[in-house]
Protein backbone atom coordinates (compact mmCIF):
# COMPACT_ATOMS: atom_id res chain seq x y z
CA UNK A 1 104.45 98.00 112.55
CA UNK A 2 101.34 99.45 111.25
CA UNK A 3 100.49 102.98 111.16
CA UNK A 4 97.23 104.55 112.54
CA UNK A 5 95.81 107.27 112.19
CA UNK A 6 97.46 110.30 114.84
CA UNK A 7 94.16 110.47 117.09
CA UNK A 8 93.55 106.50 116.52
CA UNK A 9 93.69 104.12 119.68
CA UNK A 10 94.85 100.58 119.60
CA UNK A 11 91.85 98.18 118.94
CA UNK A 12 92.50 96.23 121.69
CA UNK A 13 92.73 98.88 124.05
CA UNK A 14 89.54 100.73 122.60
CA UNK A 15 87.39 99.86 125.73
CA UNK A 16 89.75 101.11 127.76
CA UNK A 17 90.08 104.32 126.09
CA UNK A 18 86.18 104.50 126.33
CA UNK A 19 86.40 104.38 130.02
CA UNK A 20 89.38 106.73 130.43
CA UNK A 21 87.14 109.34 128.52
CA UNK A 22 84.23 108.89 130.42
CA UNK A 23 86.68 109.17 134.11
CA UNK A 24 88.13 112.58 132.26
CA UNK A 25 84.30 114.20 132.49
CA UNK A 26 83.99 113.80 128.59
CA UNK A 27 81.10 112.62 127.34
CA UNK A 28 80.00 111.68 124.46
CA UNK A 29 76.58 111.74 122.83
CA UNK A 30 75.34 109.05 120.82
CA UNK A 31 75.84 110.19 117.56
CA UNK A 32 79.92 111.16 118.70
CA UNK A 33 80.11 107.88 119.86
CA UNK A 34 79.00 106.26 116.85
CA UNK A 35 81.28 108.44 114.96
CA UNK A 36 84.19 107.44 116.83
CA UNK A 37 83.39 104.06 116.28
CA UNK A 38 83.12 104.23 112.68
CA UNK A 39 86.26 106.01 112.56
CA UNK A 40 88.33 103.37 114.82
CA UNK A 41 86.38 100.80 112.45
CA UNK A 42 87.52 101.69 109.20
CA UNK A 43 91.41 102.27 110.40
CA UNK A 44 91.55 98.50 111.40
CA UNK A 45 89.95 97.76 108.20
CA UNK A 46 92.49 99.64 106.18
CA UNK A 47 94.85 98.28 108.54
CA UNK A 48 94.22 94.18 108.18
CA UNK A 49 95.18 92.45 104.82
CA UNK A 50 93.21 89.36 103.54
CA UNK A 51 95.24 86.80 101.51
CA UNK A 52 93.09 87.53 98.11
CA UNK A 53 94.38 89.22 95.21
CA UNK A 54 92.80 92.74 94.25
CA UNK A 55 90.79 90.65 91.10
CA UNK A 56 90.02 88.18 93.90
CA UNK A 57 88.59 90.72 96.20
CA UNK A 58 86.38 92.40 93.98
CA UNK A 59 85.47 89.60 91.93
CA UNK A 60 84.34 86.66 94.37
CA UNK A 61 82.43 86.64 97.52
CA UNK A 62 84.63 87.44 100.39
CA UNK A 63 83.37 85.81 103.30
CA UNK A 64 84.41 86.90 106.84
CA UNK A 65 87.51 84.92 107.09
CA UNK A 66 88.75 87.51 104.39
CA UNK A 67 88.55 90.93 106.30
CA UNK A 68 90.41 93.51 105.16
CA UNK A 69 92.02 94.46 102.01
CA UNK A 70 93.67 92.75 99.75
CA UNK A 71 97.01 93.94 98.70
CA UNK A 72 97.26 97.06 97.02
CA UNK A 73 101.07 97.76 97.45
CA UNK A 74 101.46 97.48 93.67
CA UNK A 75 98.54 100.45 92.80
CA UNK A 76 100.23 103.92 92.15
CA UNK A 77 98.94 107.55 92.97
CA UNK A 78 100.40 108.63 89.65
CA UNK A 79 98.06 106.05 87.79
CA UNK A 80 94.32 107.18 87.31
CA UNK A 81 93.72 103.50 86.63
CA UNK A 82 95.14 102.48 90.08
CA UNK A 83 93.26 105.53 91.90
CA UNK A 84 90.07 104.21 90.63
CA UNK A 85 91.30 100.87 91.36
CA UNK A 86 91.65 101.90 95.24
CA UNK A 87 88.37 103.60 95.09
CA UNK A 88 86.27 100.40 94.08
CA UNK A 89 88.26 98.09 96.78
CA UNK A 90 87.57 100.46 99.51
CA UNK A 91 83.92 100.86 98.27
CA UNK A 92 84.12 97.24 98.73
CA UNK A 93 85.99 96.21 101.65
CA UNK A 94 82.71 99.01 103.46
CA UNK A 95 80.31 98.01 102.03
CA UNK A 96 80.77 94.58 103.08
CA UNK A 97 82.22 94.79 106.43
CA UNK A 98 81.29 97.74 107.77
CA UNK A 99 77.42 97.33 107.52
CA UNK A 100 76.41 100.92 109.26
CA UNK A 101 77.64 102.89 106.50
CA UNK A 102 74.87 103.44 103.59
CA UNK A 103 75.33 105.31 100.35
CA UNK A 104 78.89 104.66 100.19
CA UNK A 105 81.13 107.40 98.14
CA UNK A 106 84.83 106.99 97.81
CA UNK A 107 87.19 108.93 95.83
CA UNK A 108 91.15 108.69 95.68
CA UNK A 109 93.23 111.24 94.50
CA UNK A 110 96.95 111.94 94.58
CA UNK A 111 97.69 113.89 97.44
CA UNK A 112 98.40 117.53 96.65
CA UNK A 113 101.30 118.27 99.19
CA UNK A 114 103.00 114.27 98.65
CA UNK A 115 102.07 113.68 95.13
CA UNK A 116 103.64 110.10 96.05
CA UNK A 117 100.73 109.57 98.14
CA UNK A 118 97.33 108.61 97.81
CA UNK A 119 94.21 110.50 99.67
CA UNK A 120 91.14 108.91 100.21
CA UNK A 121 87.90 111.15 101.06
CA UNK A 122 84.59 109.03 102.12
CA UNK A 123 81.14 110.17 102.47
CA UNK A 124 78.17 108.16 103.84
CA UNK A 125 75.15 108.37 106.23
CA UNK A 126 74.48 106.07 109.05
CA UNK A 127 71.84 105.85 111.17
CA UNK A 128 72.19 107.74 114.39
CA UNK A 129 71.73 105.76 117.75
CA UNK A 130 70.04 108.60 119.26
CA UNK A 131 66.55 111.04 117.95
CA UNK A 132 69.37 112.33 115.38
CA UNK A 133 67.97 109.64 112.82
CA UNK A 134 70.34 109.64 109.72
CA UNK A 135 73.50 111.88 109.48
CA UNK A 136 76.48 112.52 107.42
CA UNK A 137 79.63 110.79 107.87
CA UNK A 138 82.80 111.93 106.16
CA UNK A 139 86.68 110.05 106.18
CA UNK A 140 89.43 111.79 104.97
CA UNK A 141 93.05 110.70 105.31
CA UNK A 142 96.06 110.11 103.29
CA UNK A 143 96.31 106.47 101.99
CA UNK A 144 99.53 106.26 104.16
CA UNK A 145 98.32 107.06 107.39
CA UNK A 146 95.74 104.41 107.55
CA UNK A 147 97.36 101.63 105.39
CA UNK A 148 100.40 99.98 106.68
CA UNK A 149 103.72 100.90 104.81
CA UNK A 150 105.91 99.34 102.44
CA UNK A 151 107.98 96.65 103.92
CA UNK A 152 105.60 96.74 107.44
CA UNK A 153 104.55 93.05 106.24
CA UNK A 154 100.41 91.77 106.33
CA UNK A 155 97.91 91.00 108.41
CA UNK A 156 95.69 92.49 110.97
C-alpha cells in the first residue's frame, strides 16, 4: 500500500472530494484550488514508479509512458551524495511532468526529528488562474510520507 500524505485524497476519488467540499459551503478561490491541485499532483507523482534506473531517469528523455520516479530505495539520508541525488530526480520528475510549476527549487535534507528519513522542501511559482497572476508555491514533507515504503512494491 502506498502512503499519502495525512490531508491527501485518493486520485481517483479527487472529483468527488471536489464536490463534497463545495456541498460542505467551502469554497475555494482559484488560486486555493490550484494549490490543492498541485499538491494532490505531486503526491501521485512521488507516489508512481517508472521502470528506469535513477542514471536512466536523469540521463535520457523520459517520455510519458515513464511517469514517476524511478527507484530511489537504494539513496540514503545519511549520504550527502544521495540527498543531492534525490534533489536532482525530483527537480526532474517536476519539471517534466508537472508543467505549472516554474523556477523549480528542491532541497533534501535528513530529517531532524527521524534522522533515518529524508525531507524534501520545494519552492516554485505558478501562474494563478485568477487576477492573482504569479504566486509562490511551497512543498514540504518527509520523503516517507509521500514515497511509498520499503517492501510496499512499484507502480502507480
Amino acid at each position: 500500500m502506498h502512503s499519502l500524505a495525512p490531508a491527501a485524497v485518493l486520485p481517483r476519488f479527487a472529483r468527488f472530494c471536489a464536490v463534497a467540499l463545495a456541498c460542505s459551503g467551502v469554497r475555494l478561490t482559484p488560486s486555493e484550488a490550484l494549490q490543492l491541485s498541485l499538491r494532490l499532483d505531486l503526491v501521485r507523482l512521488f507516489n508512481a514508479r517508472n521502470g528506469l534506473t535513477i542514471a536512466q531517469f536523469l540521463g535520457g528523455g523520459p517520455t510519458a509512458l515513464d511517469y514517476g520516479l524511478p527507484d530511489t530505495q537504494a539513496l540514503s539520508p545519511y549520504s550527502g551524495a544521495d540527498l543531492r541525488c534525490w534533489e536532482r530526480v525530483i527537480t526532474r520528475a517536476i519539471v517534466l511532468y508537472e508543467p505549472r510549476l516554474r523556477q523549480v527549487r528542491v532541497e533534501v535534507t535528513q530529517d531532524g526529528a527521524r534522522p533515518a528519513t529524508a525531507r524534501v522542501a520545494i519552492c516554485a511559482t505558478a501562474t494563478g488562474a485568477d487576477e492573482a497572476g504569479v504566486f509562490r508555491f511551497d512543498f514540504d514533507a518527509t520523503l516517507d510520507d509521500v514515497m511509498p515504503r520499503a517492501g510496499a512494491g512499484a507502480g502507480a
